[in-house]
Protein backbone atom coordinates (compact mmCIF):
# COMPACT_ATOMS: atom_id res chain seq x y z
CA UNK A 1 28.98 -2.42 -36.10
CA UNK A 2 28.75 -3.68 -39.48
CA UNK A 3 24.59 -3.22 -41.25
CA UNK A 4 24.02 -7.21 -41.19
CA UNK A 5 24.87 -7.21 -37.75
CA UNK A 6 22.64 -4.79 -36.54
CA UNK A 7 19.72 -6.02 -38.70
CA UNK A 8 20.32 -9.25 -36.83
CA UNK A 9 20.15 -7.57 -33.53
CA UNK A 10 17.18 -5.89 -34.46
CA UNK A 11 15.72 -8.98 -35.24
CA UNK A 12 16.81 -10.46 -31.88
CA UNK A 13 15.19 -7.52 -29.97
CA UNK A 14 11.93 -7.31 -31.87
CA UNK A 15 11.01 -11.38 -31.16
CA UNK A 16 12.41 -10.26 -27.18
CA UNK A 17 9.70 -7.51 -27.41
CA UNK A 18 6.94 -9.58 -28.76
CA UNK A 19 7.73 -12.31 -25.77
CA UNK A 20 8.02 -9.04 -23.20
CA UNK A 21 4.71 -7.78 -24.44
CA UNK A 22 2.52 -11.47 -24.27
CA UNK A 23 4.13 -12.00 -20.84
CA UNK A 24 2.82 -8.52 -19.79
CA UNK A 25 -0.56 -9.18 -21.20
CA UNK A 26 -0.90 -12.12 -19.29
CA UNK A 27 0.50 -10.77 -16.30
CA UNK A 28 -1.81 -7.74 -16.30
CA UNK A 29 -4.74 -10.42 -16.83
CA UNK A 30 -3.45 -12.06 -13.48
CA UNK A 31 -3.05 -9.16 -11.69
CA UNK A 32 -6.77 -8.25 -12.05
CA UNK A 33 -7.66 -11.51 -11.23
CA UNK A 34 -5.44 -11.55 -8.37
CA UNK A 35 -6.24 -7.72 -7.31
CA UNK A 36 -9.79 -9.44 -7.24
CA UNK A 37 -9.78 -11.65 -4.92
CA UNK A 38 -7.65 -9.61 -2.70
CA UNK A 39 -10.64 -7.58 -2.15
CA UNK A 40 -13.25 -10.30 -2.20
CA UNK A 41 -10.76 -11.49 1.06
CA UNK A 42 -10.45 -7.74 2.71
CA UNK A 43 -14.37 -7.71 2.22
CA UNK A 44 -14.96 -11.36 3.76
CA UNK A 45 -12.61 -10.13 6.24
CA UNK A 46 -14.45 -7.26 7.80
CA UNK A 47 -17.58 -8.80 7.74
CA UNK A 48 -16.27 -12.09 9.56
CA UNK A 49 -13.51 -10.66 11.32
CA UNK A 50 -12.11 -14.12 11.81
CA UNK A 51 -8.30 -14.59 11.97
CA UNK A 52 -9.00 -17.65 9.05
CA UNK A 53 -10.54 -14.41 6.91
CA UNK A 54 -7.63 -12.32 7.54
CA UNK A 55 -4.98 -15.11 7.02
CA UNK A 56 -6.73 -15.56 3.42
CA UNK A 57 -6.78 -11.77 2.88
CA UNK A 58 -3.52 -11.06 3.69
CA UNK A 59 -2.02 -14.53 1.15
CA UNK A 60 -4.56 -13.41 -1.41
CA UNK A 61 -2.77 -9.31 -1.27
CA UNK A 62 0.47 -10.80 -1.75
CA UNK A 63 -0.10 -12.67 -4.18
CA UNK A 64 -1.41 -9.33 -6.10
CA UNK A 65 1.44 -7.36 -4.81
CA UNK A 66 3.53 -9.90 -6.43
CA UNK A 67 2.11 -10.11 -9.88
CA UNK A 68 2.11 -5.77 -9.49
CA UNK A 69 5.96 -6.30 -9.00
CA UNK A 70 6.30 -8.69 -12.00
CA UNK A 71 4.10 -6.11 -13.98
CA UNK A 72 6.53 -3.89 -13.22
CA UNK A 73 9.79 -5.41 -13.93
CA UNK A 74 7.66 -6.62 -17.14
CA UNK A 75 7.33 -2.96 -18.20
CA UNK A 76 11.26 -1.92 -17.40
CA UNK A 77 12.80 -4.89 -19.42
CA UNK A 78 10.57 -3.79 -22.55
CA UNK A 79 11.38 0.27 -21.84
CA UNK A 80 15.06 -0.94 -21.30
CA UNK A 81 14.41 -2.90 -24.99
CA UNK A 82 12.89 -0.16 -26.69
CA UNK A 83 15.65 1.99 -25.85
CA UNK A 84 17.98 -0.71 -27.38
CA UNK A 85 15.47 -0.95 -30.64
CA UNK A 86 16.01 2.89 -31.09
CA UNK A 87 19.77 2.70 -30.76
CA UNK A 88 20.29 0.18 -33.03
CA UNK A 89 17.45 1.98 -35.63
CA UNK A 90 19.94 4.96 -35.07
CA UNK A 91 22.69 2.99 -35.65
CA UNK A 92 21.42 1.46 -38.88
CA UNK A 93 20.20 4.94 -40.03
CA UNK A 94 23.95 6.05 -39.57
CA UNK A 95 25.00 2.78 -41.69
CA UNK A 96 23.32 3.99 -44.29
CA UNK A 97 24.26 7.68 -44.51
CA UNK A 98 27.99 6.48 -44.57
CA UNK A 99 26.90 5.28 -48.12
């Protein structure tokens, strides 16, 4: 892999990254909004003990549990990125030895 190419990847990954890591800002932001009202709804729940309270608690938990799963897959695509960012660091490193 020739140096200009791998700068250029490098580039590519870093703007991926900065996306990756807004996205999971926001998403954590939503998840403790959403992880919230979850248990606003399990409270309201127990004290009404109405089936309309425990419809709402159980839409409003997964809701959070989605937005915890997005978090998640969030966080792998930037470790999975990072990894690539070191590789290509390592491979530019190498590119420059070989001089």
């Amino acid at each position: 892999m020739t140096r200009s190419l791998v700068e250029r990847r490098l580039a590519e990954v870093s703007e991926q990254l900065k996306r990756l890591r807004r996205d999971l800002a926001v998403a954590e932001e939503q998840l403790a909004h959403f992880a919230d009202e979850a248990e606003e709804a399990r409270l309201r729940s127990l004290v009404s003990e109405t089936p309309l309270a425990e419809r709402e608690h159980r839409e409003a938990q997964r809701h959070a549990e989605a937005m915890s799963r997005h978090r998640a897959e969030l966080l792998a695509s930037i470790e999975r990125l990072e990894g690539t960012q070191d590789e290509l660091l390592d491979k530019l490193i190498a590119t420059d030895g070989n001089r």
